[in-house]
C-alpha atoms as a PDB file:
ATOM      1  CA  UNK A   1       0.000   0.000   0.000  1.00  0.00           C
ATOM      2  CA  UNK A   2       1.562   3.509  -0.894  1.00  0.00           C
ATOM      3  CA  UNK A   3       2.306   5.875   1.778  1.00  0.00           C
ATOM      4  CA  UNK A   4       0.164   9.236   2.323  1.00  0.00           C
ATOM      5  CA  UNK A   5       2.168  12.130   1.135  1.00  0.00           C
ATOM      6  CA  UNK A   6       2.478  15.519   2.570  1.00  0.00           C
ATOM      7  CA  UNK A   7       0.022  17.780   1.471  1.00  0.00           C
ATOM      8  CA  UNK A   8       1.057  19.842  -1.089  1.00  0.00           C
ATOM      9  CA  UNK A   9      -0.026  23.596  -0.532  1.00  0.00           C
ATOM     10  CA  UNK A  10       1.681  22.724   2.857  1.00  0.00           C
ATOM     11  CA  UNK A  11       5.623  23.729   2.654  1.00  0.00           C
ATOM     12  CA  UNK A  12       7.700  21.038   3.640  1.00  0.00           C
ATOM     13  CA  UNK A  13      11.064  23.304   4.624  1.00  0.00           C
ATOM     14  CA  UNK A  14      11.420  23.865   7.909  1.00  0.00           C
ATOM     15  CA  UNK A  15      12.050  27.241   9.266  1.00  0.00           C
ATOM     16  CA  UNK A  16      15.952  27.775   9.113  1.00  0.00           C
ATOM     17  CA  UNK A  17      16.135  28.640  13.036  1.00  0.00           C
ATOM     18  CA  UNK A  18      14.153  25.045  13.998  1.00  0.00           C
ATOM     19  CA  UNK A  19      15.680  22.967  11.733  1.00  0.00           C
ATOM     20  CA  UNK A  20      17.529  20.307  13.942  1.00  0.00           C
ATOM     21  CA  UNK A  21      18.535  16.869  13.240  1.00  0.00           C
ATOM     22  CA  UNK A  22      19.559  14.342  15.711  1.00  0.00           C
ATOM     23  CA  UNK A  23      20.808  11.230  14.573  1.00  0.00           C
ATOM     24  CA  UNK A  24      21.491   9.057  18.455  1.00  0.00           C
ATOM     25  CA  UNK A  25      17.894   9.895  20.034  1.00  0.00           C
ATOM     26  CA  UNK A  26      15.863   7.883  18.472  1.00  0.00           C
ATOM     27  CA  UNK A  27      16.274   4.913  20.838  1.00  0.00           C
ATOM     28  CA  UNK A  28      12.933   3.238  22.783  1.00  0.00           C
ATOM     29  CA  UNK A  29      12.081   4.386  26.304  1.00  0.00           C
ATOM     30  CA  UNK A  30       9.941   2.196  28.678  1.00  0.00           C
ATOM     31  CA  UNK A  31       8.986   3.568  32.235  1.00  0.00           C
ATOM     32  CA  UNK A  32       9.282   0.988  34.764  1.00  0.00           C
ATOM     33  CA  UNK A  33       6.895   0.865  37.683  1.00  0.00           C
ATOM     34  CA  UNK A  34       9.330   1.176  39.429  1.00  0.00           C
ATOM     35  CA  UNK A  35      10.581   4.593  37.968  1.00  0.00           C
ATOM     36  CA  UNK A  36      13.899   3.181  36.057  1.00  0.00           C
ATOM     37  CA  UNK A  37      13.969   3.925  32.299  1.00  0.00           C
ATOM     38  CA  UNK A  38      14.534   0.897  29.812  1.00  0.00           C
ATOM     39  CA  UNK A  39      16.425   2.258  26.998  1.00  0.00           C
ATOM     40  CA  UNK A  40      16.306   0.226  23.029  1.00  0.00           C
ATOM     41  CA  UNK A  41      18.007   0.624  19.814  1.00  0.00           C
ATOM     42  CA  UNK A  42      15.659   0.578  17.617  1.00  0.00           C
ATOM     43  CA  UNK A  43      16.108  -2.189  14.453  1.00  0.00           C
ATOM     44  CA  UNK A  44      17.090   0.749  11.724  1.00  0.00           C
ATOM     45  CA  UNK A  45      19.032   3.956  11.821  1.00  0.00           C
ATOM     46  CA  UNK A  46      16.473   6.793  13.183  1.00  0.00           C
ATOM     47  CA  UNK A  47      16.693  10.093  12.774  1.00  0.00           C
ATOM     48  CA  UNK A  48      14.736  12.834  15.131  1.00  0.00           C
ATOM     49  CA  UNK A  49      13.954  15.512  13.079  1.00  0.00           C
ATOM     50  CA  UNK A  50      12.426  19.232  14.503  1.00  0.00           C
ATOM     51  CA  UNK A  51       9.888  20.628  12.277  1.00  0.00           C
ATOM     52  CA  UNK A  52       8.735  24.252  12.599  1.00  0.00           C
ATOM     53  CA  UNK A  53       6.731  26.139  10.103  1.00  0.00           C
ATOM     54  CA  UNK A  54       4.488  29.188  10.162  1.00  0.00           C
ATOM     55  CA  UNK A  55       1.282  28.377   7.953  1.00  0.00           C
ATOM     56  CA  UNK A  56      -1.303  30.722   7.004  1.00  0.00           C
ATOM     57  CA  UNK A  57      -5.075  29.954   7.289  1.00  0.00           C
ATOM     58  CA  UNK A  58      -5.262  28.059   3.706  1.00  0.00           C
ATOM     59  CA  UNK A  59      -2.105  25.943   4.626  1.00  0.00           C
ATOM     60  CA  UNK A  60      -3.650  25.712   8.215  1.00  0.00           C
ATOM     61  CA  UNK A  61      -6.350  24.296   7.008  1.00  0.00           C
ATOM     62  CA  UNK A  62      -4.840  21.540   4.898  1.00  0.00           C
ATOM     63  CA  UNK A  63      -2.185  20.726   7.509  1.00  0.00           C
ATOM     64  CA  UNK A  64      -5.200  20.208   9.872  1.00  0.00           C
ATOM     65  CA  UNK A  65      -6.867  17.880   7.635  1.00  0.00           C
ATOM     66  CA  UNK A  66      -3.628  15.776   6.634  1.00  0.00           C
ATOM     67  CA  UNK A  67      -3.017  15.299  10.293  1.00  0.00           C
ATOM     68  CA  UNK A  68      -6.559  13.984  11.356  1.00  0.00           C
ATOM     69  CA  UNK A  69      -8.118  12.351   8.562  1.00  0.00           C
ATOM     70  CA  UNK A  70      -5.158  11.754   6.221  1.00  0.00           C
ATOM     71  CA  UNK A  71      -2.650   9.852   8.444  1.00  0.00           C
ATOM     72  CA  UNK A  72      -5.019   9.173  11.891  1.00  0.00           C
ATOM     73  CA  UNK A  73      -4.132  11.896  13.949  1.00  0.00           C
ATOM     74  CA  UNK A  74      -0.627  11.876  13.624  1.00  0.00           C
ATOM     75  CA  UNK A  75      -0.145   7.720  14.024  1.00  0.00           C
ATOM     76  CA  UNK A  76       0.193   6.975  10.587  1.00  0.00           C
ATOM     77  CA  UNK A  77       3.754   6.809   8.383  1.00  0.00           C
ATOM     78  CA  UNK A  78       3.853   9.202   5.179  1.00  0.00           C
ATOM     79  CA  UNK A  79       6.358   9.909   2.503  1.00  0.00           C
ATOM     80  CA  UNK A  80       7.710  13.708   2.842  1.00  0.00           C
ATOM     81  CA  UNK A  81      10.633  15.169   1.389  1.00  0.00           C
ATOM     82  CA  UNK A  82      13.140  16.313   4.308  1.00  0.00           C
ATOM     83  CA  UNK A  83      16.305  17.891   4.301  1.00  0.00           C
ATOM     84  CA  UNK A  84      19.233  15.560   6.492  1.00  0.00           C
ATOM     85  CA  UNK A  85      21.782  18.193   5.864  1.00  0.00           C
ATOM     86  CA  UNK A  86      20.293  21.793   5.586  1.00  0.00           C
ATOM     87  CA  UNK A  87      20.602  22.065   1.975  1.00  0.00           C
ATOM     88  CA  UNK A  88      19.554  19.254  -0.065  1.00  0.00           C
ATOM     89  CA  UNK A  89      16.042  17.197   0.087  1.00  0.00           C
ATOM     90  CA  UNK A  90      14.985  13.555  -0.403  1.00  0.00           C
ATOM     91  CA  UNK A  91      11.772  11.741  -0.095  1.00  0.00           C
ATOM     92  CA  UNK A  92      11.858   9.685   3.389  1.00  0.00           C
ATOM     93  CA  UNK A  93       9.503   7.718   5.120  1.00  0.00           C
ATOM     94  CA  UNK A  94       8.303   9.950   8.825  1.00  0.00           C
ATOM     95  CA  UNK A  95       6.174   9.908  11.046  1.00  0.00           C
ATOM     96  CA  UNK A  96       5.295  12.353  13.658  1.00  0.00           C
ATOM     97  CA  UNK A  97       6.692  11.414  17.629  1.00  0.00           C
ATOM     98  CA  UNK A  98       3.695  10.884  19.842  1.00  0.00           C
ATOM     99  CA  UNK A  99       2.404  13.772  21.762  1.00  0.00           C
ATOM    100  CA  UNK A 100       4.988  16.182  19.729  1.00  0.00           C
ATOM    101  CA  UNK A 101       2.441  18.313  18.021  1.00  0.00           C
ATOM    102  CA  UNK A 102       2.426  22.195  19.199  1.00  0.00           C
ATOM    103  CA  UNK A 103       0.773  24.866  17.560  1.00  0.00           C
ATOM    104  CA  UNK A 104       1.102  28.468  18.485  1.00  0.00           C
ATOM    105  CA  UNK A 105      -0.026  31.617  17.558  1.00  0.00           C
ATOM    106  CA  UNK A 106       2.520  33.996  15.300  1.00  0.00           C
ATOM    107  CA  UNK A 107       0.425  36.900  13.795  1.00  0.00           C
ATOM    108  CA  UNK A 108      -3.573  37.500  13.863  1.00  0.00           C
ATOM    109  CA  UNK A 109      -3.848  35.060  10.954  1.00  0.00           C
ATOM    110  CA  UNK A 110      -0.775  33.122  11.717  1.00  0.00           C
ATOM    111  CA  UNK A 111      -0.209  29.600  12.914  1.00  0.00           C
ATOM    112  CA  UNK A 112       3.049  27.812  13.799  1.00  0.00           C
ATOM    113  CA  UNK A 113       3.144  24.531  13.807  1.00  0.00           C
ATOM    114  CA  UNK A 114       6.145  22.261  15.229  1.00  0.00           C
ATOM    115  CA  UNK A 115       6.764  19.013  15.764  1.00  0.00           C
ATOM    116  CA  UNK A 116       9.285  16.144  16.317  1.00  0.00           C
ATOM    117  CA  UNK A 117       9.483  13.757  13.809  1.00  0.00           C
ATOM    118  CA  UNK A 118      11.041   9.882  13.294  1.00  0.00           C
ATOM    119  CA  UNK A 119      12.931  10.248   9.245  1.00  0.00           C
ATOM    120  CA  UNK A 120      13.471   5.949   8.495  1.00  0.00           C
ATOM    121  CA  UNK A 121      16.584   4.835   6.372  1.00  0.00           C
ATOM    122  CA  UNK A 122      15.434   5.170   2.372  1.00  0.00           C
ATOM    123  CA  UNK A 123      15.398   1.873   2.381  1.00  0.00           C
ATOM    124  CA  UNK A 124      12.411   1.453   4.645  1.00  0.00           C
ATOM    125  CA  UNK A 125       8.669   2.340   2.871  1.00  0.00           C
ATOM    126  CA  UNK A 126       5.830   1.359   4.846  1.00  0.00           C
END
């Protein structure tokens, strides 16, 4: 089954200042009841990605409608093109970190939207 794909009147660059890549935190964390951490690689080569972009009302509104109906609220995997070293982009496999979503207001009729996202190895699809 093909992935969902980032909306198109949405833009897909971050904004310059929030673009951050971090290529060792990807790892699994498990609270124990009894308050230790369990910490696992995961099976690929993660990368956490921040994501930061001021949309307008139009791009708002097809954001808003990606993230609930398109790919379930934010649980769902879909192909976006990201940039892994500032300046170049390629089509990965993401998918937004649970509970990562922030919006915020920016102007009257302004909207930014961040979140933290998982970017999979190219060679991962679904």
């Amino acid at each position: 089954m093909a992935l969902p794909t980032w909306p198109t009147g949405v833009p897909n660059a971050p904004l310059r200042d929030s673009w951050d890549v971090d290529r060792f935190n990807a790892n699994l964390e498990t609270e124990m009841e009894a308050g230790n951490v369990r910490v696992r690689r995961r099976p690929w080569n993660l990368i956490v990605m921040q994501w930061s972009r001021v949309l307008n009302p139009t791009q708002m509104t097809a954001f808003e409608t990606f993230v609930t109906t398109t790919i379930s609220g934010g649980a769902a995997r879909f192909a976006m093109s990201v940039s892994l070293d500032g300046s170049t982009f390629v089509t990965r496999t993401v998918q937004m970190r649970a509970k990562s979503l922030k919006y915020s207001s920016f102007a009257p009729d302004l909207t930014q939207v961040s979140f933290t996202m998982l970017v999979f190895p190219a060679s991962v699809t679904s």
